[in-house]
Structures are given as C-alpha cells and as structure tokens.
Protein backbone atom coordinates (compact mmCIF):
# COMPACT_ATOMS: atom_id res chain seq x y z
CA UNK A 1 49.17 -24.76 12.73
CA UNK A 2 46.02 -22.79 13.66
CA UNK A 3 44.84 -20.40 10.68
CA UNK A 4 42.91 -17.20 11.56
CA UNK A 5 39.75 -16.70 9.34
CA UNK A 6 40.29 -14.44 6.26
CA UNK A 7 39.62 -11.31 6.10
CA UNK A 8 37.58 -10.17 2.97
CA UNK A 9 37.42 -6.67 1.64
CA UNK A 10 34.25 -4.84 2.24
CA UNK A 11 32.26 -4.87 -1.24
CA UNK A 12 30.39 -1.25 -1.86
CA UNK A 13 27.51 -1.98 -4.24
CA UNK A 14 27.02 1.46 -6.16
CA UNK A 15 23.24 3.01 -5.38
CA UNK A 16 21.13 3.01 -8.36
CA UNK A 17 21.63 6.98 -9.72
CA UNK A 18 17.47 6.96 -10.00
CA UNK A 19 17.20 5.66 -6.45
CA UNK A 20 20.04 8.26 -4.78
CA UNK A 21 17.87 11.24 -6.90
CA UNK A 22 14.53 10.04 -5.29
CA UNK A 23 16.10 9.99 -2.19
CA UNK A 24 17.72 13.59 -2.56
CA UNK A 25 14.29 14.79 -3.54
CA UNK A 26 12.11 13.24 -1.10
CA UNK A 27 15.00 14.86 1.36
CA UNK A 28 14.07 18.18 -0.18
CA UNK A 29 10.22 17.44 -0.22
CA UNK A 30 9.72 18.07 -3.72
CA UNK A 31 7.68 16.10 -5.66
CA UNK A 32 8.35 13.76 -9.04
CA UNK A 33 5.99 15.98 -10.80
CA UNK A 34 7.62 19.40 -9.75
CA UNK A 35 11.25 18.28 -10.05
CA UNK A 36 10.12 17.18 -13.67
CA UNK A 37 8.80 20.79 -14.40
CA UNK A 38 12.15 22.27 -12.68
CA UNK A 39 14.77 19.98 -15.16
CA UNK A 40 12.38 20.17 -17.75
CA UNK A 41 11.79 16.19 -18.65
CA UNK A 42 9.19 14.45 -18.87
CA UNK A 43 7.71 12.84 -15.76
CA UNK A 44 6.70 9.54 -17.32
CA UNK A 45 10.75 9.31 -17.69
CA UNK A 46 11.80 10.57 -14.56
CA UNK A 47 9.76 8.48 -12.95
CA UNK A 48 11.33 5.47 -15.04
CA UNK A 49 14.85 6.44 -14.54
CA UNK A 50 13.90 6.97 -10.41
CA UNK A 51 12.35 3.05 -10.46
CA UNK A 52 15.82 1.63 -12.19
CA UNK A 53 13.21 0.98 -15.46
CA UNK A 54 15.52 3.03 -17.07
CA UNK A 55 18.86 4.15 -17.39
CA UNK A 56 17.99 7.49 -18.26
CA UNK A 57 20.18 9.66 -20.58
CA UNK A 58 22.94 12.57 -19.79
CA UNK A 59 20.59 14.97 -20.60
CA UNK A 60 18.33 13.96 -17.95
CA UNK A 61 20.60 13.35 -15.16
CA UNK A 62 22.26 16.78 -16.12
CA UNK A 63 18.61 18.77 -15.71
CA UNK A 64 17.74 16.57 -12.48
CA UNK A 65 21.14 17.42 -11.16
CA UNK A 66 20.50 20.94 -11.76
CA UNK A 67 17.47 21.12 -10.72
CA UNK A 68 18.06 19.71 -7.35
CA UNK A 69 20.88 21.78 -6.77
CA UNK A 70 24.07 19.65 -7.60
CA UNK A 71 26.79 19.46 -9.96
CA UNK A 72 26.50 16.88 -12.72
CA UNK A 73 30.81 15.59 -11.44
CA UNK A 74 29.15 15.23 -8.05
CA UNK A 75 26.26 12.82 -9.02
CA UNK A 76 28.57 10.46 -11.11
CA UNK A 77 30.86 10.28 -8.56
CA UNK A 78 28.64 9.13 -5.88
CA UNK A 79 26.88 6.89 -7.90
CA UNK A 80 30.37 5.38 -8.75
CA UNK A 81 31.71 4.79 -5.81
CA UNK A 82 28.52 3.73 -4.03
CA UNK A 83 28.19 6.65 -1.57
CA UNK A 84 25.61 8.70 -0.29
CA UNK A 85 25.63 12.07 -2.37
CA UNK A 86 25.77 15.68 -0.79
CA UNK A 87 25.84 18.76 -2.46
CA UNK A 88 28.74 20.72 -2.36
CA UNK A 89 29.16 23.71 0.21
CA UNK A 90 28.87 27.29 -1.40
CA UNK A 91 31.59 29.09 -2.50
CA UNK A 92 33.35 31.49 0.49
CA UNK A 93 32.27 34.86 -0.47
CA UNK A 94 34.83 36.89 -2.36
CA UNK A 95 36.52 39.46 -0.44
C-alpha cells in the first residue's frame, strides 16, 4: 500500500504590530519622529515598540493607529491573524 505524503496546514506567523506600523509608515513616507509628534508619544517608545523591544501599550497603538490613518479594530485584527494591514475605504458619500 503506497501512502501519499501528508499534507500539513499552512502555519501564518502573526507580523510583529511594531514591525506592520513601520512598514505602514515608511509606505506613507513619514518619519519615526513625525508620526511620534502626530500620536503624541514619545519617540524613544515608538521607536521601541517599532523594533519588537517593546510591547507597547493600548494607548500607544491607539494614537499610532490614528495617526496613520486606521482604526484601532483594524490593526488588532491584522496583527492577529498575520496579514498585511490596509486601511479601510472611505465611507460612500451620503446622498
């Protein structure tokens, strides 16, 4: 009896959150020290939390996420399940 080779599930290792926001800023060409001054934190910790030195806190995910123009939902999600994160579309204008 001849056994075909088994077939593993693909395994989606989560991007660091600091690494997928230094991405989304270098994408938007703004620097560390400007998106600091945009969410308000401190640059020493932003670029911490960007190097995976440091898990950061809520707060400062939530003012980088602002900052760079996404919703807070958005940036745990991708970070959960490992996928690139996009901002979401605009709302259709009201009519």
């Amino acid at each position: 009896m001849t056994r075909s080779p088994a077939t593993h599930p693909t395994i989606c290792t989560p991007t660091p959150l600091g690494v997928e926001i230094r991405r989304i800023r270098h994408e938007q060409g703004i620097s560390q020290r400007r998106l600091a001054k945009l969410a308000g934190v401190d640059r020493a910790s932003l670029r911490r939390f960007e190097e995976g030195q440091s898990r950061g806190n809520l707060q400062l995910v939530e003012a980088v996420a602002d900052a760079l123009g996404y919703e807070l939902e958005l940036m745990f999600r991708g970070f959960a399940g490992g996928i690139a994160l996009h901002p979401l579309p605009p709302d259709p204008p009201e009519r």
